[in-house]
Protein backbone atom coordinates (compact mmCIF):
# COMPACT_ATOMS: atom_id res chain seq x y z
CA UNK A 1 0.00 0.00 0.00
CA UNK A 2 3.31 2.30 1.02
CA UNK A 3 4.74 1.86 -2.66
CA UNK A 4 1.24 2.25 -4.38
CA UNK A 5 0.87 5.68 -2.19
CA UNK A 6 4.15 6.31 -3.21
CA UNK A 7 3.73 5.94 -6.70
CA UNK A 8 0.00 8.12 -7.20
CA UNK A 9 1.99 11.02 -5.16
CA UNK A 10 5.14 11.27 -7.84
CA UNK A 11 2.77 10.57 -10.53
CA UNK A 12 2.21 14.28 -10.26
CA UNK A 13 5.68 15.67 -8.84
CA UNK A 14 4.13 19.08 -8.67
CA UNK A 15 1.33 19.26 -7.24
CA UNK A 16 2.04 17.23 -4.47
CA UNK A 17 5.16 19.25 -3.25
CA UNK A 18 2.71 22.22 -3.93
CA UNK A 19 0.33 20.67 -1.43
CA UNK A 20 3.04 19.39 1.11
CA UNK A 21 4.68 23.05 0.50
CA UNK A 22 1.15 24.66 1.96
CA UNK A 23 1.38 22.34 4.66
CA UNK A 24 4.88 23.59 5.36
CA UNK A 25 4.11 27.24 5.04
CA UNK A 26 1.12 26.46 7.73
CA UNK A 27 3.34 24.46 10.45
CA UNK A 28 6.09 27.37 9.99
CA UNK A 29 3.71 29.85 10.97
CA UNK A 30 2.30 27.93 14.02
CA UNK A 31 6.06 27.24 15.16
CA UNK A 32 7.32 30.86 14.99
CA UNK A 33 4.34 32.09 16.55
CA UNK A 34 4.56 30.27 19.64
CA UNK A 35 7.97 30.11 19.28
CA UNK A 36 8.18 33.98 19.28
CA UNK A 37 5.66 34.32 22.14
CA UNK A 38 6.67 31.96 23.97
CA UNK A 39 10.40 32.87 23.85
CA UNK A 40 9.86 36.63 24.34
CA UNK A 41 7.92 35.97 27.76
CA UNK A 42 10.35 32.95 28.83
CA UNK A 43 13.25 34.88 28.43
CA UNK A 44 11.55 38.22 30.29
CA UNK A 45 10.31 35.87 32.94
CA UNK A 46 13.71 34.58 33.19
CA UNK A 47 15.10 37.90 33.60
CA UNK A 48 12.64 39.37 36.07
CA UNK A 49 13.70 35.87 38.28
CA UNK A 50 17.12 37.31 38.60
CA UNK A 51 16.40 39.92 41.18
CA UNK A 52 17.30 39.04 44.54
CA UNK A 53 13.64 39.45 46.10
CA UNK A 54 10.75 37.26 46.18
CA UNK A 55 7.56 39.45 45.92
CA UNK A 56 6.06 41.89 43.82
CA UNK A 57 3.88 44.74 44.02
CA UNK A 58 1.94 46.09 41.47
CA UNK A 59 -0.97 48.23 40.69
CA UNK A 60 -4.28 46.43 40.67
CA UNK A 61 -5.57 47.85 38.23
CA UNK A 62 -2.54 48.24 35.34
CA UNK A 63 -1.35 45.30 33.43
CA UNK A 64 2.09 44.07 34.63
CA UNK A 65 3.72 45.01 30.97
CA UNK A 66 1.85 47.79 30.02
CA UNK A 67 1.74 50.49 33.38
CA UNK A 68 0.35 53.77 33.18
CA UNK A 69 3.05 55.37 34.35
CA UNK A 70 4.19 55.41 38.03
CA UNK A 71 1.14 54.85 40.65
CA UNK A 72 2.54 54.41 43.87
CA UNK A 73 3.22 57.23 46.41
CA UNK A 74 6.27 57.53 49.28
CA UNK A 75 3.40 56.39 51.59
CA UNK A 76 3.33 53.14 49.81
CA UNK A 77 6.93 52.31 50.44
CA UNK A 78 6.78 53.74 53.78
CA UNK A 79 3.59 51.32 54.32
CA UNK A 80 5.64 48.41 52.93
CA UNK A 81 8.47 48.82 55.47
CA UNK A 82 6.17 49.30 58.49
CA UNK A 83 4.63 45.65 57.69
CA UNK A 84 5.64 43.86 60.74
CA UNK A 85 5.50 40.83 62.86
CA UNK A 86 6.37 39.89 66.72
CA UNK A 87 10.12 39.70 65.60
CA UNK A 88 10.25 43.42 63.02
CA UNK A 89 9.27 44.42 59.81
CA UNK A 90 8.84 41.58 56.77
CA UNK A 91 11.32 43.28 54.47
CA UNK A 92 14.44 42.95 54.60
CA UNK A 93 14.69 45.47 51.83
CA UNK A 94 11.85 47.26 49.36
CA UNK A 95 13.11 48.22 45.75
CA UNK A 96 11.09 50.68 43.85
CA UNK A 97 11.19 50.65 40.44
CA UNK A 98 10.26 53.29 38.20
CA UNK A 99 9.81 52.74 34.38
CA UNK A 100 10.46 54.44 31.09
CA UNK A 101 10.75 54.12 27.51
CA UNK A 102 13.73 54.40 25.55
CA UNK A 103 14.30 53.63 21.82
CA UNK A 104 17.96 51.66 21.45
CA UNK A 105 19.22 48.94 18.62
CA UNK A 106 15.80 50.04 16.57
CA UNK A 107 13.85 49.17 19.32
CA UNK A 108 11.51 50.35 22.15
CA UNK A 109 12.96 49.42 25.26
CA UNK A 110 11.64 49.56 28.95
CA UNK A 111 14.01 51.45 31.07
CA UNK A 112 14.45 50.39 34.82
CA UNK A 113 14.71 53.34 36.97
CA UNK A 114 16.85 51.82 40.39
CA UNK A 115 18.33 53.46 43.10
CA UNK A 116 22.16 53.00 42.69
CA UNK A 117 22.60 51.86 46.07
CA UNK A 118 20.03 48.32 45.43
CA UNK A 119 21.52 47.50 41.75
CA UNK A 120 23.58 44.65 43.01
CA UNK A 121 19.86 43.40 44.04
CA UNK A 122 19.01 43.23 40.32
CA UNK A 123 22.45 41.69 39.54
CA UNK A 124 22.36 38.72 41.69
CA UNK A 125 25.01 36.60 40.42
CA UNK A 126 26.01 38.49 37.37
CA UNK A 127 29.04 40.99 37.24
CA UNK A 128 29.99 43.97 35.68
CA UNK A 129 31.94 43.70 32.43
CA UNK A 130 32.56 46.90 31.59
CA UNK A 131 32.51 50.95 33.47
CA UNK A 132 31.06 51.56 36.69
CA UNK A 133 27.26 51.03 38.08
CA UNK A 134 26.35 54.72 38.12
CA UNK A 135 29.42 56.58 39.47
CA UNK A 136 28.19 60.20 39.32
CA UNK A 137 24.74 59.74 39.70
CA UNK A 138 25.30 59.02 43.37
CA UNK A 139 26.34 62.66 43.70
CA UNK A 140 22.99 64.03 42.16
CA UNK A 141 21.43 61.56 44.98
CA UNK A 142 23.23 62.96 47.67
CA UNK A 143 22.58 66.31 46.90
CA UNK A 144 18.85 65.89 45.93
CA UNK A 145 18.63 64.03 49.73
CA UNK A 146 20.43 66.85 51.34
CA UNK A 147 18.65 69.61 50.08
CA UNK A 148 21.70 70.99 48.60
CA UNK A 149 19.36 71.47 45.32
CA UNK A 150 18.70 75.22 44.36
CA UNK A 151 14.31 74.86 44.88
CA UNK A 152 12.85 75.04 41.51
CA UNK A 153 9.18 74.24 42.08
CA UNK A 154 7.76 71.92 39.19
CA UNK A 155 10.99 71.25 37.64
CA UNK A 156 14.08 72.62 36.27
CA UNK A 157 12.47 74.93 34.00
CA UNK A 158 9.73 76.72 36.07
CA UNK A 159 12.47 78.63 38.94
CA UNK A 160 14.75 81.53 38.06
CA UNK A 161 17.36 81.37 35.61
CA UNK A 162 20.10 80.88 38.00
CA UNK A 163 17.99 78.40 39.86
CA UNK A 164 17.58 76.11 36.77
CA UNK A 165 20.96 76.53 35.67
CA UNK A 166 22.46 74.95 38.80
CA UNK A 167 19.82 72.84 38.51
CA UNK A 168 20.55 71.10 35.50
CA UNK A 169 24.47 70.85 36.50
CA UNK A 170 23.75 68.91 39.14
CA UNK A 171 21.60 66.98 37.12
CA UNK A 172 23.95 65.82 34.37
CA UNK A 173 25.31 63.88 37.27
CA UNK A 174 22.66 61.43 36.99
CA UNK A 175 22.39 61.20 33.62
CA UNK A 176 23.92 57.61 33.11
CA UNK A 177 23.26 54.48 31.80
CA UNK A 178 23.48 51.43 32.13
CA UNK A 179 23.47 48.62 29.64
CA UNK A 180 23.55 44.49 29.17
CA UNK A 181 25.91 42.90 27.03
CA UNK A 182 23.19 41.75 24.25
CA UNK A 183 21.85 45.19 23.75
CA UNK A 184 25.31 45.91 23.98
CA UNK A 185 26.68 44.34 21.59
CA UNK A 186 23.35 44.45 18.75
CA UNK A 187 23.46 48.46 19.20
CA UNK A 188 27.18 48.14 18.60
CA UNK A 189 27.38 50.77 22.31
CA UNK A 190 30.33 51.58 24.11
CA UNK A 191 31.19 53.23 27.17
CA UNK A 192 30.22 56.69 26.71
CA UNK A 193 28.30 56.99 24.11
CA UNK A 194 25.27 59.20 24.57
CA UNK A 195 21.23 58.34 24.37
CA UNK A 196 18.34 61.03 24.30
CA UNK A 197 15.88 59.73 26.44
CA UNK A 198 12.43 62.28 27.43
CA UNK A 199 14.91 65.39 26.36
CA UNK A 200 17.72 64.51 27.87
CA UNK A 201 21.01 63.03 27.02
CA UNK A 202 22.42 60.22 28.85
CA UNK A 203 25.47 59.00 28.81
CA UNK A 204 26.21 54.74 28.88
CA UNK A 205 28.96 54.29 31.73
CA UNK A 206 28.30 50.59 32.68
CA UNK A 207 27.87 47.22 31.12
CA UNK A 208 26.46 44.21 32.69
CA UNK A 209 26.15 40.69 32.12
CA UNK A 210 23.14 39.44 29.58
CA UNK A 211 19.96 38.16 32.37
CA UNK A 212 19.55 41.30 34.67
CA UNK A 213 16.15 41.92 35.09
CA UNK A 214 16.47 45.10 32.29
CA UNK A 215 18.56 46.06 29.11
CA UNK A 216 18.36 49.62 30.08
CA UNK A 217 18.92 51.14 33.77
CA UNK A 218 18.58 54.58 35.08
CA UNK A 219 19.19 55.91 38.64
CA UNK A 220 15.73 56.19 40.10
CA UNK A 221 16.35 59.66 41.64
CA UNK A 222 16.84 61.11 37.87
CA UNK A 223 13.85 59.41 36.64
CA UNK A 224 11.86 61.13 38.91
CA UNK A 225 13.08 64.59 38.95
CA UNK A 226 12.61 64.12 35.13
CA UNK A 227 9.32 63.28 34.81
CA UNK A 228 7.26 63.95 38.06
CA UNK A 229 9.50 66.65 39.48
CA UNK A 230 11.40 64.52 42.09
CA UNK A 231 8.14 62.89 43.74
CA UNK A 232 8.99 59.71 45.18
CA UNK A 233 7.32 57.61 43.20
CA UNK A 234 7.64 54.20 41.86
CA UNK A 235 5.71 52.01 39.01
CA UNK A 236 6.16 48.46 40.89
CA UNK A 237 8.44 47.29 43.79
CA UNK A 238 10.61 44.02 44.46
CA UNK A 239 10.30 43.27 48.14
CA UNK A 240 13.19 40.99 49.42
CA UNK A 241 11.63 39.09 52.57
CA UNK A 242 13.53 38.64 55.62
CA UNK A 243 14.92 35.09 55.35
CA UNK A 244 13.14 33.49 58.18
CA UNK A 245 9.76 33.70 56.13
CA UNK A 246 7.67 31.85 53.83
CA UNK A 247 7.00 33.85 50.68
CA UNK A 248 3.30 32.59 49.95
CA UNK A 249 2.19 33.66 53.93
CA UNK A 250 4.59 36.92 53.67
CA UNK A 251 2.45 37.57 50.53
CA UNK A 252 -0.93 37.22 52.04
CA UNK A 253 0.17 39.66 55.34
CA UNK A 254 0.67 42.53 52.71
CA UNK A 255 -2.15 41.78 50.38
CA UNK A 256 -4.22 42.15 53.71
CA UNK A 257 -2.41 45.09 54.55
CA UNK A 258 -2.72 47.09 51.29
CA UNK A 259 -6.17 45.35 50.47
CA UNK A 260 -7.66 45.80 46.49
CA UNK A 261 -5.31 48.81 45.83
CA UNK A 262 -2.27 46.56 44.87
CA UNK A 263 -1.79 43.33 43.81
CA UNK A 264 1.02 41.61 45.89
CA UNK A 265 2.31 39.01 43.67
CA UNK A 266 4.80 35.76 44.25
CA UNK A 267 8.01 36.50 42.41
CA UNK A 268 8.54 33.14 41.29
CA UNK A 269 4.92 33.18 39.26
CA UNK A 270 5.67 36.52 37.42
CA UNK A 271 5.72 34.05 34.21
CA UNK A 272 2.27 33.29 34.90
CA UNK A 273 1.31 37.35 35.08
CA UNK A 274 3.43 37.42 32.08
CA UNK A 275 0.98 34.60 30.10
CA UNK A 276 -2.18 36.17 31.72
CA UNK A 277 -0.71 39.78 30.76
CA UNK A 278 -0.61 38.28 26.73
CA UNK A 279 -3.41 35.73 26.72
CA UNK A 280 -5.15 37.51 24.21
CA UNK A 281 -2.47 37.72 21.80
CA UNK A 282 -1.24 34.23 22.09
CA UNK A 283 -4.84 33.50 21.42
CA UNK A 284 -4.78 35.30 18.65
CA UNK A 285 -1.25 33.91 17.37
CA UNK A 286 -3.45 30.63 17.49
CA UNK A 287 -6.61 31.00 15.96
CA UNK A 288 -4.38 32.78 12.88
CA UNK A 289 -2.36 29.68 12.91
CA UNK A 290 -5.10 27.35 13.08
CA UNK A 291 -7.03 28.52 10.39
CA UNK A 292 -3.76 28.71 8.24
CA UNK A 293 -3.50 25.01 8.91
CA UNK A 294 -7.16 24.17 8.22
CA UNK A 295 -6.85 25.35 4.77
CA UNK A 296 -3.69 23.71 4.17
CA UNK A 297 -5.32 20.63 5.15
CA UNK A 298 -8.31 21.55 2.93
CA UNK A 299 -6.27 21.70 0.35
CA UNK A 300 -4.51 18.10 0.74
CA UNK A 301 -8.25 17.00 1.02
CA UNK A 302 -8.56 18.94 -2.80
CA UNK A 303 -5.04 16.95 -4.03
CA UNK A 304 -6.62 13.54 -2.68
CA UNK A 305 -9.96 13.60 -3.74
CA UNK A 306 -8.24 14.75 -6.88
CA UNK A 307 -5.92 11.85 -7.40
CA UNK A 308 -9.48 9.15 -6.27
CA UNK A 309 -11.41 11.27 -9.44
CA UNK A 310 -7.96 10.81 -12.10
CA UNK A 311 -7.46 7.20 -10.85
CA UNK A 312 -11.20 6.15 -10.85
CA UNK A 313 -10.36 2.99 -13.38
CA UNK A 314 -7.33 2.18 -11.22
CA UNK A 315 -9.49 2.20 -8.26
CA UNK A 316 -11.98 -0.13 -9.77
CA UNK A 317 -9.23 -2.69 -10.55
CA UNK A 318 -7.81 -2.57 -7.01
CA UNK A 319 -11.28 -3.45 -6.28
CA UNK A 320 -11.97 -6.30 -8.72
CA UNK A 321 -8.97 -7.99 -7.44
CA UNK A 322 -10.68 -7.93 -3.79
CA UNK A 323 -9.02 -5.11 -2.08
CA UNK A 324 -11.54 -3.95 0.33
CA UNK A 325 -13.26 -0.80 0.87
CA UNK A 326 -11.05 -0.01 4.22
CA UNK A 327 -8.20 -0.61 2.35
CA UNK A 328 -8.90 1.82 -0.45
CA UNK A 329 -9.79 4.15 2.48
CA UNK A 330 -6.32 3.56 3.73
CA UNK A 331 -4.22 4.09 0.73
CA UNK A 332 -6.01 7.59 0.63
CA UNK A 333 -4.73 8.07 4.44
CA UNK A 334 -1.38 7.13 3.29
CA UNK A 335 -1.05 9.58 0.30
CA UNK A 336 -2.30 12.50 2.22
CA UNK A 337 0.02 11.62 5.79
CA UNK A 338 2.94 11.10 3.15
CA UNK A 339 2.41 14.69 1.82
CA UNK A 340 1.99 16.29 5.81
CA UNK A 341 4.90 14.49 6.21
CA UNK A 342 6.58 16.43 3.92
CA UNK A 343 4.75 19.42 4.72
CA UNK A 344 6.12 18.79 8.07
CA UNK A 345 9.67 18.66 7.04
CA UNK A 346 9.21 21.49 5.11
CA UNK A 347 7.54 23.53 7.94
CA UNK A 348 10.26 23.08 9.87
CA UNK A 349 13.18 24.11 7.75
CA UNK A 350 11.11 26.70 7.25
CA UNK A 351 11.12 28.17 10.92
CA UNK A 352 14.55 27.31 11.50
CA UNK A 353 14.93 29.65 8.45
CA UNK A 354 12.51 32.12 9.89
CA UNK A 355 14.16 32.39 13.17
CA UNK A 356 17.23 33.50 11.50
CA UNK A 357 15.56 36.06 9.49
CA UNK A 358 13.42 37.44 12.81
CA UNK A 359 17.18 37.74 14.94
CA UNK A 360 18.61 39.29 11.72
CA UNK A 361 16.00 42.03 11.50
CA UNK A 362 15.27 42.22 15.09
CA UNK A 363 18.30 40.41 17.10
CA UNK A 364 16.86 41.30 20.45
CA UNK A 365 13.58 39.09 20.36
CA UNK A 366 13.92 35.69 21.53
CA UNK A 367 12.20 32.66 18.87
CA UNK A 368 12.17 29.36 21.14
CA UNK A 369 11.97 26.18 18.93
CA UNK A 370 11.48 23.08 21.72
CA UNK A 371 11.12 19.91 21.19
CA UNK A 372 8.17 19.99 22.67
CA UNK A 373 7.04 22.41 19.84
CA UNK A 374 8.20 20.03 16.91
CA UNK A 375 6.47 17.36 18.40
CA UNK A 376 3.11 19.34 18.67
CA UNK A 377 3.98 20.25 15.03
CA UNK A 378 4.34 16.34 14.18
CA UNK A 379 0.97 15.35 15.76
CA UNK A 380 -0.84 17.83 13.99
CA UNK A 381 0.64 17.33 10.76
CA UNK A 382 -0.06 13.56 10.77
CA UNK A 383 -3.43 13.90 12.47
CA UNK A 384 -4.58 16.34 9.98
CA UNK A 385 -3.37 14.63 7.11
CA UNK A 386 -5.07 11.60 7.98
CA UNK A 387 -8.71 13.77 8.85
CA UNK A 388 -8.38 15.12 5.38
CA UNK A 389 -8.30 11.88 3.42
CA UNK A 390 -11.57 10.52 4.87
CA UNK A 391 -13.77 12.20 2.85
CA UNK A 392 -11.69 11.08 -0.33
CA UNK A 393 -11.08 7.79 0.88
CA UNK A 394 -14.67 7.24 1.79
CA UNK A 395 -15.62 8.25 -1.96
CA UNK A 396 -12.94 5.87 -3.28
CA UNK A 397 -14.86 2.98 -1.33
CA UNK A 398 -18.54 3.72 -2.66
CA UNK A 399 -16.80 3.19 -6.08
CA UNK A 400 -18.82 0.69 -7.80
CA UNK A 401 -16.06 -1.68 -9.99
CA UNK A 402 -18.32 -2.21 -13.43
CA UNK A 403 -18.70 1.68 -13.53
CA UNK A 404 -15.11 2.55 -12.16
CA UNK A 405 -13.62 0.46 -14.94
CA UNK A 406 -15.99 1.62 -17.75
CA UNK A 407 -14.68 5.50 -16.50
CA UNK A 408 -13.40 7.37 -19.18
């Protein structure tokens, strides 16, 4: 039956690589799709599990990728130190974070706004590889904590002249950056080079291993006095528990605390936020992939029933000589899993070409191909091959053998 298959599918050379080249086209899209989702949000995920802290705390109302901005007051991070038990406060440390945009290596980036002092908490294991971790900018902090600022109310821009000038001198101080090695090396940076960021020019001073929780850092202090005129705010906080305590129970003491304002959230389940966060799109990615594949699979269904019309006398012969109606039925299964096979094979090379393509044009999103995903991509091309010869195959049974061999 194998060789027969075999033989009906190179009859016509063309039109089945055509149809096993549709296939192909559809199982490339499904594997770049979730390979592009799910390696963007794996390797975020991954990231984010690099700071030395095990909750979060977010707004409960903003969508953990997308924030409006910076939400939370001083009286929230005062609030999150004063959390106590019987034996002191929960938190061994609380690290605001305030976000930003920045456009590097021809992309948007998020940019982490830290306090100098807590970025070996976002290093964790990794090290510097090149510059310092904000050298200057711990000036600007000093003086903005000491009041040695000249007051300009609302910003460098609304106070005197003088004011503003002295002002922005001791700002320059905290314009720095810092930088991981991928971004690094894609936007082709070096030590300082200079980035306009919300009208300002920063300069890169550090480098840092590829895995910190960002690509981009800012000091925290400069973040602020940029965009909300020094208020201590932040967009999210890490909280780093004191080591004696459980994080789920540590979790539920300032959920209680804070109540529906905030959402205190498990560090290690931030992938799961991350999912929830794009559950529309991946849903999307696979309804647009499914529907690719369904016509592919329609048309092997066309190429079959195709080949049972143009080989209705050989069909009636098979039958005269006492093949039976389920094998006819399975000789159709066997041309059209042949051709997903191929489809299949093709579909693959295809997204191992596509992923090349996607880090050549965009080198700083991540396309995960897993075994797991192949697999998946396996099933469904077999499965679907074989669905889409029944209808064929069941015609190529009903043939009657007098009128199948008298067909012209």
């Amino acid at each position: 039956m194998l060789v027969l298959a075999w033989a009906n599918l190179t009859h016509h050379k063309l039109r089945t690589l055509l149809s096993a080249l549709a296939v192909g086209i559809g199982i490339m899209l499904m594997l770049v799709s979730r390979g592009l989702a799910g390696g963007s949000l794996a390797e975020v995920n991954e990231r984010m599990q690099s700071v030395d802290a095990e909750l979060v705390v977010l707004p409960a109302q903003d969508n953990i990728i997308f924030t409006s901005g910076a939400p939370f007051r001083a009286s929230h991070e005062r609030h999150l130190r004063r959390v106590s038990d019987e034996r002191g406060p929960l938190a061994a440390a609380v690290i605001p974070v305030f976000f930003g945009q920045v456009q590097m290596a021809g992309q948007q980036q998020r940019l982490f706004g830290v306090d100098p002092e807590q970025m070996e908490l976002f290093l964790g294991p990794r090290r510097v590889t090149a510059g310092k971790l904000f050298d200057r900018a711990r000036v600007f902090v000093e003086q903005v904590e000491s009041g040695a600022l000249p007051p300009v109310s609302g910003g460098p821009l609304s106070g005197s002249p003088q004011a503003a000038g002295a002002y922005a001198e001791y700002l320059a101080d905290g314009l720095e950056l810092v930088i991981d090695e991928r971004l690094r090396r894609v936007g082709a940076y070096g030590l300082g080079d200079e980035v306009q960021i919300m009208g300002q020019v920063f300069r890169i001073v550090g480098v840092v291993e590829t895995g910190v929780a960002g690509r981009v850092f800012a000091p925290l202090q400069t973040l602020r006095e940029i965009v909300v005129a020094g208020e201590p705010t932040a967009s999210m906080y890490f909280i780093k528990l004191r080591p004696d305590l459980e994080p789920a129970a540590a979790a539920d003491v300032f959920q209680r605390q804070f109540g529906a304002d905030v959402r205190v959230e498990l560090k290690s389940e931030y992938g799961q936020l991350l999912r929830a966060s794009f559950a529309s799109v991946n849903l999307y990615m696979t309804a647009s992939s499914s529907v690719a594949l369904a016509a592919c699979f329609l048309f092997i269904l066309l190429t079959v029933y195709t080949m049972v019309i143009e080989h209705t006398r050989e069909l009636g012969i098979l039958k005269a000589l006492g093949v039976s109606r389920l094998g006819l039925v399975r000789l159709a299964v066997v041309e059209a899993v042949l051709i997903s096979a191929g489809g299949v094979a093709i579909g693959i090379a295809l997204a191992f070409g596509a992923r090349e393509l996607i880090v050549l044009v965009k080198p700083l999103l991540t396309v995960d191909l897993t075994a797991k995903h192949f697999l998946a991509a396996v099933l469904i091309g077999v499965l679907g091959g074989a669905l889409s010869a029944l209808y064929p195959g069941y015609r190529a049974a009903r043939l009657d053998p007098a009128q199948a061999l008298s067909h012209e």
